[in-house]
N, C-alpha and C. Protein backbone atom coordinates (compact mmCIF):
# COMPACT_ATOMS: atom_id res chain seq x y z
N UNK A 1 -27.80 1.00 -4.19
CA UNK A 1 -26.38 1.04 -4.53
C UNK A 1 -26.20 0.72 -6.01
N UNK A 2 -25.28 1.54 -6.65
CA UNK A 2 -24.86 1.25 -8.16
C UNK A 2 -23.88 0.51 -7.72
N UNK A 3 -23.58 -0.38 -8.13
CA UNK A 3 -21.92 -0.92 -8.39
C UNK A 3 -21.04 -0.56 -9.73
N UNK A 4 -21.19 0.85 -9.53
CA UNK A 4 -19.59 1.03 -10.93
C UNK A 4 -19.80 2.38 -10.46
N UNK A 5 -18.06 2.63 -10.66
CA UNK A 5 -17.60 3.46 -9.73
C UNK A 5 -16.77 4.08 -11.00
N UNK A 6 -16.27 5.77 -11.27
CA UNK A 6 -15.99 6.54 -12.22
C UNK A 6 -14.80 6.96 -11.16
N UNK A 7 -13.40 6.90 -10.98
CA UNK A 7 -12.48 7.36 -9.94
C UNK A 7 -12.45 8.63 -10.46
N UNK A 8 -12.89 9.28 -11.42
CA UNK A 8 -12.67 11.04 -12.18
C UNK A 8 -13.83 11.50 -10.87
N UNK A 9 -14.70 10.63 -10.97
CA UNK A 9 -16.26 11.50 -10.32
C UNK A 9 -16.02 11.57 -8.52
N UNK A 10 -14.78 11.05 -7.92
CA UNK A 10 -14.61 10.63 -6.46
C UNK A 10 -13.78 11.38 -5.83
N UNK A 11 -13.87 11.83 -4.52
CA UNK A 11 -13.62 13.34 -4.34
C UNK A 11 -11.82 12.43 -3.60
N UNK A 12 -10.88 12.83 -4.17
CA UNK A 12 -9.50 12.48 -3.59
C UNK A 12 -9.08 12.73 -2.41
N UNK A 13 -8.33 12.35 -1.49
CA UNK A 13 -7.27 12.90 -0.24
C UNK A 13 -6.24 12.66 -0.99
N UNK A 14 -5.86 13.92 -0.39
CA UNK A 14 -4.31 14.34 -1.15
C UNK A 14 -3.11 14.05 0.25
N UNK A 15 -2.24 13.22 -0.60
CA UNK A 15 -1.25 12.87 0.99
C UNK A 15 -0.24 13.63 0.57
N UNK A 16 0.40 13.93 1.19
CA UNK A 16 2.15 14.25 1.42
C UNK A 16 3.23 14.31 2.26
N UNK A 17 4.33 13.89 2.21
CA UNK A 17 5.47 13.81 3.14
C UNK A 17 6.81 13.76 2.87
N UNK A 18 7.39 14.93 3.21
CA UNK A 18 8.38 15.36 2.64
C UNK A 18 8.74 15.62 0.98
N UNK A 19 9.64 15.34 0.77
CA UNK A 19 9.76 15.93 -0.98
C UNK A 19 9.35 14.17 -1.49
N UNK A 20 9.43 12.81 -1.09
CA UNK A 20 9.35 12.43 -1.97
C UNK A 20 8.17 11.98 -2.43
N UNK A 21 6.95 11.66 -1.21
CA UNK A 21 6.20 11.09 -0.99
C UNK A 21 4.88 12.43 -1.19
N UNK A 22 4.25 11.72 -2.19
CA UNK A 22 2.90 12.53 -2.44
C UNK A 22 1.80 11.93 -3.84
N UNK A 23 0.41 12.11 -3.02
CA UNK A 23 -0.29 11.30 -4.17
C UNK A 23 -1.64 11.79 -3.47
N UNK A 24 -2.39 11.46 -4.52
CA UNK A 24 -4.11 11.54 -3.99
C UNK A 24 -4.81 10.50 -4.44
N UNK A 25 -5.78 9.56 -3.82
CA UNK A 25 -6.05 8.57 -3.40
C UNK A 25 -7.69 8.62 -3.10
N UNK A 26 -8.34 7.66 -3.32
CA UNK A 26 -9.58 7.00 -2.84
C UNK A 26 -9.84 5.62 -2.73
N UNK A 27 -10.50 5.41 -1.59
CA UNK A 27 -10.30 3.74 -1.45
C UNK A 27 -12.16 3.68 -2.05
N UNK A 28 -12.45 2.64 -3.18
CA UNK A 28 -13.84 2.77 -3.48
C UNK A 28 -14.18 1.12 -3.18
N UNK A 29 -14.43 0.03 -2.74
CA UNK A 29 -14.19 -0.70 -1.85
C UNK A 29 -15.41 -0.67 -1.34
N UNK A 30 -16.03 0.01 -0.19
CA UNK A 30 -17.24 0.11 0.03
C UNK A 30 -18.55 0.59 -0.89
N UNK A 31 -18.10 2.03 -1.77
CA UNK A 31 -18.71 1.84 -2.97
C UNK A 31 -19.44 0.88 -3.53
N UNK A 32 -18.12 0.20 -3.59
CA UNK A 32 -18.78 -1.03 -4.66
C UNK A 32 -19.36 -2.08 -4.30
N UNK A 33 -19.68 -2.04 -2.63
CA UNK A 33 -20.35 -2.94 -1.73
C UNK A 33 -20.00 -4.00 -1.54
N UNK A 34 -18.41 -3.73 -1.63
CA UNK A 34 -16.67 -5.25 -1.12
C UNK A 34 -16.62 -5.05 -0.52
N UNK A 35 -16.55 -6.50 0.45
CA UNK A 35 -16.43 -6.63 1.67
C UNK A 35 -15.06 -7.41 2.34
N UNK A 36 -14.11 -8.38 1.22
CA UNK A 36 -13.15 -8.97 1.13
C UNK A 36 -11.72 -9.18 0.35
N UNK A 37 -11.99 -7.49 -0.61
CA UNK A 37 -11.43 -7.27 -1.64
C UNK A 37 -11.13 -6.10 -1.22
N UNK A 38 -9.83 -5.04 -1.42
CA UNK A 38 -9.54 -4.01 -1.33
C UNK A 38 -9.26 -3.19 -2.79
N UNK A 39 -9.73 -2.33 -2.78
CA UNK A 39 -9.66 -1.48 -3.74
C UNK A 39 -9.76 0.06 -3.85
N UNK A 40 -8.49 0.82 -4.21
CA UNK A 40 -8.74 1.89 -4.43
C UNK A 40 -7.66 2.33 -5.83
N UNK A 41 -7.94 3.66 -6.13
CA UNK A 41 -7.15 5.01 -7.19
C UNK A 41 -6.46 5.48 -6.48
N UNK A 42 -5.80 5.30 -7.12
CA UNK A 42 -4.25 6.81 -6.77
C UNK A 42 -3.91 7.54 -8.38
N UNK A 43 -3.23 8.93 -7.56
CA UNK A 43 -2.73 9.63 -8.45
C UNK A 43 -1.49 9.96 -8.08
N UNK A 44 -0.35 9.79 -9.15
CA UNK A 44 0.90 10.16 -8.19
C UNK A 44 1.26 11.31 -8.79
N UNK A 45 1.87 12.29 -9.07
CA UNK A 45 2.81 13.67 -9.70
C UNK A 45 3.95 12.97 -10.10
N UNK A 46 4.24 13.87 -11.32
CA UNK A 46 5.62 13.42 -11.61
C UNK A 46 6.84 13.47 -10.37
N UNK A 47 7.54 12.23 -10.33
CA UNK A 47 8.91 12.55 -9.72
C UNK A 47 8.40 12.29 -7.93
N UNK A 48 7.55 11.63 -8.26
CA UNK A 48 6.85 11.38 -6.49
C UNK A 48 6.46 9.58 -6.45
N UNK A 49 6.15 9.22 -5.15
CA UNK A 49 6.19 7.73 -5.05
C UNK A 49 4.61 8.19 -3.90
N UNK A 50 3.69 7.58 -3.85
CA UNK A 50 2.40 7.33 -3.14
C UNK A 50 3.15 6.22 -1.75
N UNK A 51 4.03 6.27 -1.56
CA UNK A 51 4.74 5.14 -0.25
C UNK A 51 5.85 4.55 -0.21
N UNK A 52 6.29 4.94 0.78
CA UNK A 52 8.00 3.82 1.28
C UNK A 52 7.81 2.49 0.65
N UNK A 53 9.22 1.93 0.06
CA UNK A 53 9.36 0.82 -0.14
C UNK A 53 9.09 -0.44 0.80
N UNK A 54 8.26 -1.22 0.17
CA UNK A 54 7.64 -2.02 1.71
C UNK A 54 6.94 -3.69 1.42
N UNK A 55 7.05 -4.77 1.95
CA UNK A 55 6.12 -5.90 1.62
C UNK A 55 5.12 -5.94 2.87
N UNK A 56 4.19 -6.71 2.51
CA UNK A 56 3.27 -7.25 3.37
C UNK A 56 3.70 -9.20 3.67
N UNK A 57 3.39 -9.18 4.98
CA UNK A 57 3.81 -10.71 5.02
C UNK A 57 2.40 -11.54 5.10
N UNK A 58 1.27 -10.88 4.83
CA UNK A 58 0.02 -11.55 4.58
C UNK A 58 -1.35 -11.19 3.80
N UNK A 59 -0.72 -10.20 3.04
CA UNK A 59 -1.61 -9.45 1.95
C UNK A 59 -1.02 -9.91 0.45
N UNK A 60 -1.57 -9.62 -0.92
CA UNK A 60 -1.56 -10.06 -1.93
C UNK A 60 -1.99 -9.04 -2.56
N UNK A 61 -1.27 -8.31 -3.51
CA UNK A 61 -1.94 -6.58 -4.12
C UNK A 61 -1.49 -6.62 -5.28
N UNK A 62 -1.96 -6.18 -6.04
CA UNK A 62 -2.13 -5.88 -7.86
C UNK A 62 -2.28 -4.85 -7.96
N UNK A 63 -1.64 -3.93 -8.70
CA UNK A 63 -1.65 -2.81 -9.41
C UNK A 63 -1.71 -2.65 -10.86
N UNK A 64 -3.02 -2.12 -11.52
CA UNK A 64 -3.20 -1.97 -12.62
C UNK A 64 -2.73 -0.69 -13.15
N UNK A 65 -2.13 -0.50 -13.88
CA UNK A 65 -1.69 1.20 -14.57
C UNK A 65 -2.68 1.43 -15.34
N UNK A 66 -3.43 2.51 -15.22
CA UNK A 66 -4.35 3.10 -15.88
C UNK A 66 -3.72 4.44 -17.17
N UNK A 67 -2.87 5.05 -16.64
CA UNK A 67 -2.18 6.43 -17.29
C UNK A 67 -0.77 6.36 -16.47
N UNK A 68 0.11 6.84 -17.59
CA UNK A 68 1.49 7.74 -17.29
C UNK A 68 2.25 6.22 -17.78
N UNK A 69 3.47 6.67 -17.00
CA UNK A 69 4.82 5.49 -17.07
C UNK A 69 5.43 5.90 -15.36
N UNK A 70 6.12 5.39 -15.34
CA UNK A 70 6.94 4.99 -14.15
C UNK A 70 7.78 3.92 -13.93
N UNK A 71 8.68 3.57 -12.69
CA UNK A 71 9.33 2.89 -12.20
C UNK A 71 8.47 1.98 -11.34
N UNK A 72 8.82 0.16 -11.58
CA UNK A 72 8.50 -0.48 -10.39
C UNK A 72 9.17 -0.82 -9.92
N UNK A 73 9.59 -0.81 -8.39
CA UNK A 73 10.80 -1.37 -7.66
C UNK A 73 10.27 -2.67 -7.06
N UNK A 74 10.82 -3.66 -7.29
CA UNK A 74 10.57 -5.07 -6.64
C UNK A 74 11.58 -5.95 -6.11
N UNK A 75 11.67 -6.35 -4.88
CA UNK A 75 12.70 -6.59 -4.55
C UNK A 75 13.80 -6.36 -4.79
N UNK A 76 15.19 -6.39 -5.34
CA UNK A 76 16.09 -6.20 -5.52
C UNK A 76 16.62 -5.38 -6.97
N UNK A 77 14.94 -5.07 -7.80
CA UNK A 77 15.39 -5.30 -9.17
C UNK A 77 14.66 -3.82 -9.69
N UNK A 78 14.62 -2.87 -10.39
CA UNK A 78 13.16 -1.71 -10.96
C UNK A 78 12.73 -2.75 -12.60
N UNK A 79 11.64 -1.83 -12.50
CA UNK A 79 11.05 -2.65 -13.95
C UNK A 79 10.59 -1.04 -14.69
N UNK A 80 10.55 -0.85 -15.23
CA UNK A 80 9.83 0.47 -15.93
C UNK A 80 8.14 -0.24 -16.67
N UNK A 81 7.13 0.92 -16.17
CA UNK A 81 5.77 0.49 -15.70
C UNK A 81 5.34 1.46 -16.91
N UNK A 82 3.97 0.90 -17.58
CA UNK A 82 3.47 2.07 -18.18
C UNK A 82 1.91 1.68 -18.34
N UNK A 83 0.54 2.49 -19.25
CA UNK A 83 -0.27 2.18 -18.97
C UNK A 83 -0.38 0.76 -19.07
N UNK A 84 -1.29 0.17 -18.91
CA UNK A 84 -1.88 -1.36 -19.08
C UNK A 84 -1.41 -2.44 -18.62
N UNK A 85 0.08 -1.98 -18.28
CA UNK A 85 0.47 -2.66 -17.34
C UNK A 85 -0.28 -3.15 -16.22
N UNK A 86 -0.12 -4.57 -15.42
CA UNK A 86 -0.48 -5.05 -14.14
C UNK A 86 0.95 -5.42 -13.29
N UNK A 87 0.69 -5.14 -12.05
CA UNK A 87 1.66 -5.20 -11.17
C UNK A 87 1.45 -5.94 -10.04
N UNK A 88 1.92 -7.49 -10.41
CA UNK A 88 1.83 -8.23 -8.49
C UNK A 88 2.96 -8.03 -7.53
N UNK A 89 2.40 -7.72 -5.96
CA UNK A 89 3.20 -8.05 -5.54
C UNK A 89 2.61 -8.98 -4.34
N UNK A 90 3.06 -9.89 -4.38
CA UNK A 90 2.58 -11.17 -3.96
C UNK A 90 2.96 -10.81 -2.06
N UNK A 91 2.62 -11.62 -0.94
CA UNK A 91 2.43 -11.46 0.01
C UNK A 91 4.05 -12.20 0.32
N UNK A 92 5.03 -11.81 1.21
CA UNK A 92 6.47 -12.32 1.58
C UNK A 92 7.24 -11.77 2.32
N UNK A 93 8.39 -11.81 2.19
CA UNK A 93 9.62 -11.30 2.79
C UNK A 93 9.76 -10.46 2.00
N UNK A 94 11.26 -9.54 2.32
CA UNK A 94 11.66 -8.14 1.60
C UNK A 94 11.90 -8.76 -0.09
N UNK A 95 11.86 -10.20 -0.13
CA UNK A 95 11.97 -10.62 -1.64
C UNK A 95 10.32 -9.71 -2.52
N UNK A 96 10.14 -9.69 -1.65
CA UNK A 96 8.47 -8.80 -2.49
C UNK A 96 8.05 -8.04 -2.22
N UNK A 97 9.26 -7.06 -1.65
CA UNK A 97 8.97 -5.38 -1.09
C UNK A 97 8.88 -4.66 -2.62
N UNK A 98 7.81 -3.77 -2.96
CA UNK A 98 7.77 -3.29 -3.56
C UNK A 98 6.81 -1.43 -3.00
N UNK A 99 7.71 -0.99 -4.70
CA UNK A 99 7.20 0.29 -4.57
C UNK A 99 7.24 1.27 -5.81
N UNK A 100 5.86 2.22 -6.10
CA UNK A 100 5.52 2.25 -7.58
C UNK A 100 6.12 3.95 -7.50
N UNK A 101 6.93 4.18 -8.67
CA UNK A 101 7.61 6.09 -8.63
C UNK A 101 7.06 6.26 -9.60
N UNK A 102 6.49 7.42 -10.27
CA UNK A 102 6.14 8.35 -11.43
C UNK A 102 7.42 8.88 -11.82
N UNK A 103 8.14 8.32 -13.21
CA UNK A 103 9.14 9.29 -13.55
C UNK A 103 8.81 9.77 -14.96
N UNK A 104 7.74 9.74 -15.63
CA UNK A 104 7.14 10.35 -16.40
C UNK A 104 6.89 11.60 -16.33
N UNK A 105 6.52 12.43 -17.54
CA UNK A 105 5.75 13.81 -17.45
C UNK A 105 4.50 14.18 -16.73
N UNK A 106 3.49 13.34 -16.48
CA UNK A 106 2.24 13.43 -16.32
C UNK A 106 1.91 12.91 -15.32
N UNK A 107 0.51 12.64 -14.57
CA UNK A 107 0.10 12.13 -13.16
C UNK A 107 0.78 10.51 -13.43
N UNK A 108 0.61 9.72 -12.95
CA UNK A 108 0.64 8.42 -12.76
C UNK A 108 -0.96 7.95 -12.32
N UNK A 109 -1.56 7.44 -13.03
CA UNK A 109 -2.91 6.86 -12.10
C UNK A 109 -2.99 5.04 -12.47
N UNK A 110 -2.99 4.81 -11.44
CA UNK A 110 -3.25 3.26 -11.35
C UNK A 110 -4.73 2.75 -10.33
N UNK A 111 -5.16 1.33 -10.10
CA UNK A 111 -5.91 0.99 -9.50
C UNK A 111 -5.14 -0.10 -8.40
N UNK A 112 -5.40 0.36 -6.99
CA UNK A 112 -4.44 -1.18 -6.92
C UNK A 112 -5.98 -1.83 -5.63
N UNK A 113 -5.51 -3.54 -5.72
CA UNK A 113 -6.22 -4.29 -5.24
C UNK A 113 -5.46 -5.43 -4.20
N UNK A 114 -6.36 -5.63 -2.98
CA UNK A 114 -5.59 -6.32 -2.48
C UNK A 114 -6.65 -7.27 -1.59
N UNK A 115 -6.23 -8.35 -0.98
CA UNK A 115 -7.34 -9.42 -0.93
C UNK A 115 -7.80 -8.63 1.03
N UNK A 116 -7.13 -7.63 1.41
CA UNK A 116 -7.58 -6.81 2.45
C UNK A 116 -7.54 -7.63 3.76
N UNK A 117 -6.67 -8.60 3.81
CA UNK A 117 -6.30 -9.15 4.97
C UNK A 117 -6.77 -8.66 6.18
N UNK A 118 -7.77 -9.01 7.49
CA UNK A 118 -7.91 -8.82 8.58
C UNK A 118 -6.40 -8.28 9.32
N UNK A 119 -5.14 -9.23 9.65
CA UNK A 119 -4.19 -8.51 10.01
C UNK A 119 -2.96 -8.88 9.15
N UNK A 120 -1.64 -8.26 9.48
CA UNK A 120 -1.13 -7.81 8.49
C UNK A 120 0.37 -7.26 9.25
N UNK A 121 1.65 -7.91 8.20
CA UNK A 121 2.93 -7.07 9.03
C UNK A 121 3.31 -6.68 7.97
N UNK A 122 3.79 -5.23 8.06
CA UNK A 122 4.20 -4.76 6.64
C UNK A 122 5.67 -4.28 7.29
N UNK A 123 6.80 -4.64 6.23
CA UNK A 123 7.98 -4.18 6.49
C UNK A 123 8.50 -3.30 5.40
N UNK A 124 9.54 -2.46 6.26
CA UNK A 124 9.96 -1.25 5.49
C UNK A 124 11.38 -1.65 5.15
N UNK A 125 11.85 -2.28 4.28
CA UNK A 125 13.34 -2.50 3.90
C UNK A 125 14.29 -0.88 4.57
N UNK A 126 13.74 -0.43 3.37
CA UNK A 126 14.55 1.13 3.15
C UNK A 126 15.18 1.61 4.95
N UNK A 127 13.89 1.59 5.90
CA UNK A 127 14.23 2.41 7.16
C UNK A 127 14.56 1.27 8.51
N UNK A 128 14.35 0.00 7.79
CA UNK A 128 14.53 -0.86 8.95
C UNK A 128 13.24 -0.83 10.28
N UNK A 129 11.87 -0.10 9.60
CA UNK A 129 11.03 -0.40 10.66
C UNK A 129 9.85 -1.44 9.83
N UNK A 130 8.82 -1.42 10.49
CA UNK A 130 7.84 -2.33 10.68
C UNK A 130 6.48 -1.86 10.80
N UNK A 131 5.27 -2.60 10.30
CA UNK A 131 4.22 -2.07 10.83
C UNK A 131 3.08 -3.31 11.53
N UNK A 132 2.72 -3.30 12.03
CA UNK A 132 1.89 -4.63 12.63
C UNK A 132 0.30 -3.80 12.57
N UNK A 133 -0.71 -4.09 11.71
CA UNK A 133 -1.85 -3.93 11.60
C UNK A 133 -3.20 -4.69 12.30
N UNK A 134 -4.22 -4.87 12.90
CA UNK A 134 -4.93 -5.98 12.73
C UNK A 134 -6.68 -5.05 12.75
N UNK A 135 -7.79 -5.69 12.51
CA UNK A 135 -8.91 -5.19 12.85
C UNK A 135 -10.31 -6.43 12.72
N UNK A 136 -11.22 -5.95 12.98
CA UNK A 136 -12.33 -6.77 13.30
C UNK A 136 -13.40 -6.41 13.04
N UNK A 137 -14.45 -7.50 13.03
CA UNK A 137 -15.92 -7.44 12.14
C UNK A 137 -16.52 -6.04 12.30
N UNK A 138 -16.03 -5.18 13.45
CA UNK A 138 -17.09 -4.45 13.88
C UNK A 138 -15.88 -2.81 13.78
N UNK A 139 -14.58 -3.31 13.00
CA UNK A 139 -14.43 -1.96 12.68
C UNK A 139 -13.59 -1.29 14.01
N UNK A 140 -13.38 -2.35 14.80
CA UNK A 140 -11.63 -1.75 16.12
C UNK A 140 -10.76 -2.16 15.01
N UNK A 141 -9.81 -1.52 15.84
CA UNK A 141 -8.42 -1.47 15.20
C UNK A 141 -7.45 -1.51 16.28
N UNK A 142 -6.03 -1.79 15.65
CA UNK A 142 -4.86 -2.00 16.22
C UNK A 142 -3.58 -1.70 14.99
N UNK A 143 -2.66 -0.64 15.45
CA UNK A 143 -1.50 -0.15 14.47
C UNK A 143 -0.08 0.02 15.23
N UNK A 144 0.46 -0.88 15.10
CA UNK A 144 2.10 -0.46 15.88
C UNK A 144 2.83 -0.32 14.89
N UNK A 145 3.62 0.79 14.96
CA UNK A 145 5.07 0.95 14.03
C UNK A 145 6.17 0.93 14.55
N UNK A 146 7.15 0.25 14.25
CA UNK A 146 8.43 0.30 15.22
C UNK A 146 9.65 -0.24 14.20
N UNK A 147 10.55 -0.81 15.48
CA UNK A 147 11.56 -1.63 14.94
C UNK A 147 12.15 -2.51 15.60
N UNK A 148 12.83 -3.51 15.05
CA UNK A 148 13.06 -4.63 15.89
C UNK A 148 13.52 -4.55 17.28
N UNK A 149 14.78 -3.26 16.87
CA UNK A 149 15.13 -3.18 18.32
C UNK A 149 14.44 -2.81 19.99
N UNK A 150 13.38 -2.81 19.43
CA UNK A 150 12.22 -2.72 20.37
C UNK A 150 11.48 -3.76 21.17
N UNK A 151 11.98 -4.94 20.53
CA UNK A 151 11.24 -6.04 20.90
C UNK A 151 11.58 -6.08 22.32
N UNK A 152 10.75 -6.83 23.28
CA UNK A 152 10.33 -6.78 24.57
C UNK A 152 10.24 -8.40 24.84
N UNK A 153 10.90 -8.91 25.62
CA UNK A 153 10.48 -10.34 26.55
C UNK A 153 9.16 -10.74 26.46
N UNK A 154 8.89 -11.36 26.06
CA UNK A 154 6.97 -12.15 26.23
C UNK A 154 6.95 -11.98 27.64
N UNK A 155 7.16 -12.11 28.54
CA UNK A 155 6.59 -12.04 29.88
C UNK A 155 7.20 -10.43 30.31
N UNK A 156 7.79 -9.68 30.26
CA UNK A 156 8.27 -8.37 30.23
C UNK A 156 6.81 -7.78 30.86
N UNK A 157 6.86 -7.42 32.27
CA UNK A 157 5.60 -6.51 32.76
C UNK A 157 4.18 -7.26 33.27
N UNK A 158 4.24 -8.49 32.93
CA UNK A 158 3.13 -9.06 33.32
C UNK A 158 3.47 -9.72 34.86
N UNK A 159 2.13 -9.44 35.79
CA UNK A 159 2.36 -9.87 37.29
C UNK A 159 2.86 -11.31 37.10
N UNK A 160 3.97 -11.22 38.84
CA UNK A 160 4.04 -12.44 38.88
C UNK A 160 5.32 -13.34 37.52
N UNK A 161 5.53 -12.52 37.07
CA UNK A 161 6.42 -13.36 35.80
C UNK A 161 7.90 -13.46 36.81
């Protein structure tokens, strides 16, 4: 294994959804033979956002700007982003929902990092849903998306309740 990683030389997934949401992405993370650190590249297009406005209530993520300018939305407030910039958004309530837009001419490319939390609730201000994440040494998983109004009785279905 080398440990240094060239994001030009790494083959992208390109996401998209609907008009606003679109970017291409690599998580290099294993690459680099991290095991407790998250890390990947994105590329955003002008006039596009790589994800819904959103916090984590047990993750911790940094975004470095590598190229372009853009908008940062953070809680209640935008910041205008450009290269060299670093971007925390610390682990909380919707006080630290954040979310990065390209309103520049050119791609947007940043690095972002995050301490890759085992599990994880990420909330969506904007749509009023939720995401509940969790996983384990050996690589299961667990992903619910919803919304509050969904919530269910703790004993709801179990015998005998």
């Amino acid at each position: 294994m080398i440990p240094i990683v060239h994001p030009a030389d790494l083959p992208l997934e390109e996401m998209q959804q609907g008009t606003l949401y679109r970017s291409r992405d690599v998580s290099i993370t294993s690459r680099l033979g991290i095991t407790k650190l998250g890390v990947s590249y994105s590329e955003v297009p002008p006039g596009k956002s790589g994800c819904p406005f959103h916090n984590h209530l047990a993750e911790d993520e940094v975004f470095v700007i590598l190229e372009g300018t853009g908008i940062y939305r953070f809680g209640a407030s935008e910041h205008p982003i450009k290269a060299g910039d670093v971007l925390g958004a610390p682990a909380g309530g919707t006080e630290t929902a954040h979310q990065i837009r390209n309103t520049g001419e050119t791609p947007l490319r940043y690095l972002s990092l995050s301490n890759s939390a085992a599990a994880d609730i990420v909330q969506y201000p904007d749509s009023g849903k939720f995401q509940a994440h969790a996983r384990d040494s050996t690589g299961r998983s667990f992903r619910f998306v919803g919304r509050p109004a969904s919530e269910l009785d703790y004993w709801d279905g179990e015998p005998g309740a």
